[in-house]
Protein backbone atom coordinates (compact mmCIF):
# COMPACT_ATOMS: atom_id res chain seq x y z
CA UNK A 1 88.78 17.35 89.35
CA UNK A 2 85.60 18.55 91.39
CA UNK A 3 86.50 20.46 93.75
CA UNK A 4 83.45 21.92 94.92
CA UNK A 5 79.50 20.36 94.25
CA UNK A 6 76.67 22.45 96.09
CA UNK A 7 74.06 21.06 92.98
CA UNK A 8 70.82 20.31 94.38
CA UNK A 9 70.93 16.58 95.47
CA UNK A 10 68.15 14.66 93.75
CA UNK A 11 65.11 14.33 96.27
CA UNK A 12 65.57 17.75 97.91
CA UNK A 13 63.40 20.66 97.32
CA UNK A 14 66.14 23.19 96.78
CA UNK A 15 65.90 27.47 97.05
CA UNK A 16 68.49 27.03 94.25
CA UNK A 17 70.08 24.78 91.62
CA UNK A 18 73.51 25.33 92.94
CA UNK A 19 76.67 24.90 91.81
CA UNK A 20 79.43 22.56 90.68
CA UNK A 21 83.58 23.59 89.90
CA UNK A 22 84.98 21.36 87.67
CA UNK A 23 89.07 21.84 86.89
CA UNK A 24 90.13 20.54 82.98
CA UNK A 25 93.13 20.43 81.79
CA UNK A 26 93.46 20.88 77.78
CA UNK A 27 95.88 18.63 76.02
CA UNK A 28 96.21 19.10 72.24
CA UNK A 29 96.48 16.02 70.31
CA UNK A 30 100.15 14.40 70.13
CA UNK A 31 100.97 11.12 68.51
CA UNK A 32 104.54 11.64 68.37
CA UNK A 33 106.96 9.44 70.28
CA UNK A 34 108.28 12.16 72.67
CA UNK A 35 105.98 14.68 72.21
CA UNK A 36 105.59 17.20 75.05
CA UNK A 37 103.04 19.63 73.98
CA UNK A 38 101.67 22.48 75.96
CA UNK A 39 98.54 21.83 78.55
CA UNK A 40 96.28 24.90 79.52
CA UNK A 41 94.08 24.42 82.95
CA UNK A 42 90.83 25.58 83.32
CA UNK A 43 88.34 26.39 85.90
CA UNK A 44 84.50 26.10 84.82
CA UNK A 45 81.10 25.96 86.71
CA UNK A 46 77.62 24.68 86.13
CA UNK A 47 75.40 27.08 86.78
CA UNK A 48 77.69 30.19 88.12
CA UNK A 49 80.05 31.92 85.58
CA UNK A 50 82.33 30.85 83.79
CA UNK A 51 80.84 28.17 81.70
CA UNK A 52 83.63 28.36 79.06
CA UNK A 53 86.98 29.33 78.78
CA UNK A 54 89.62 29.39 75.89
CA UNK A 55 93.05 27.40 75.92
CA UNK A 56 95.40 26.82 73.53
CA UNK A 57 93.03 27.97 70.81
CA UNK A 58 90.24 26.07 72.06
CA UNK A 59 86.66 27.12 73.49
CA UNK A 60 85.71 24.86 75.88
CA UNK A 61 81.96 24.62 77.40
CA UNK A 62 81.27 22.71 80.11
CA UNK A 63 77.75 21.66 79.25
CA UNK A 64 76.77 18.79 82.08
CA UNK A 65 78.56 17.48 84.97
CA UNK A 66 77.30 14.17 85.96
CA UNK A 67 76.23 12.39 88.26
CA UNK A 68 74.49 14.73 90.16
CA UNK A 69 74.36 14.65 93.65
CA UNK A 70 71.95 12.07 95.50
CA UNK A 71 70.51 13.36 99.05
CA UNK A 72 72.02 11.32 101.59
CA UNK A 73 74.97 10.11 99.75
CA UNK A 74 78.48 11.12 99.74
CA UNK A 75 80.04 12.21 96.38
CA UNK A 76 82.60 9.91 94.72
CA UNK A 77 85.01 12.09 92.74
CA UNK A 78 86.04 8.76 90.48
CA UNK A 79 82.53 8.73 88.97
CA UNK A 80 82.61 12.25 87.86
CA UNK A 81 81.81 12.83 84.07
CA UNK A 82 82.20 16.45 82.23
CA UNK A 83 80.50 16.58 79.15
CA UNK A 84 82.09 19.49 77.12
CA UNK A 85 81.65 21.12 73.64
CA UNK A 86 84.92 22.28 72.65
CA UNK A 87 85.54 24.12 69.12
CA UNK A 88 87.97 26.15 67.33
C-alpha cells in the first residue's frame, strides 16, 4: 500500500524531491498445502528514513517506487510498483 506520495510530480519545479510511504508485507516462501507461515509488515520511504528494514531474517530496501507522480493527475494506488533488494 501507498499511503502517503508527496514525490515531486513530473513537470513541477519542486523546493524538494519529496517523499513516498510504501507498507510491505514479507511472506517467506511456502509451497506446502496448508502452510501458514509467519508475515512481518513493514513501513519504508523513498527519500526520508527508513529505506530498509529487517523481517523475518530478511533486509529489505526499497530502492524505487514507481510511477511517479504526474502534475495534474490523481494517483492510482493499483499501478503502484516497489522495486526492492531484499537479502539475507
Amino acid at each position: 500500500d501507498v499511503p502517503s506520495d508527496s514525490r515531486c510530480p513530473t513537470g513541477v519545479t519542486c523546493v524538494w524531491a519529496g517523499d513516498a510511504v510504501a507498507e510491505l508485507s514479507v511472506h517467506p516462501g511456502c509451497y506446502k498445502a496448508g502452510c501458514k507461515a509467519a508475515s512481518a509488515a513493514l513501513t519504508l520511504h523513498t527519500n526520508l528514513e527508513p529505506r530498509e528494514g529487517v523481517a523475518l531474517g530478511y533486509r529489505v530496501q526499497l530502492l524505487d517506487l514507481r510511477p511517479g507522480p504526474v502534475a495534474g493527475t490523481a494517483a492510482d494506488s493499483s499501478r503502484y510498483v516497489a522495486w526492492v533488494r531484499v537479502s539475507r
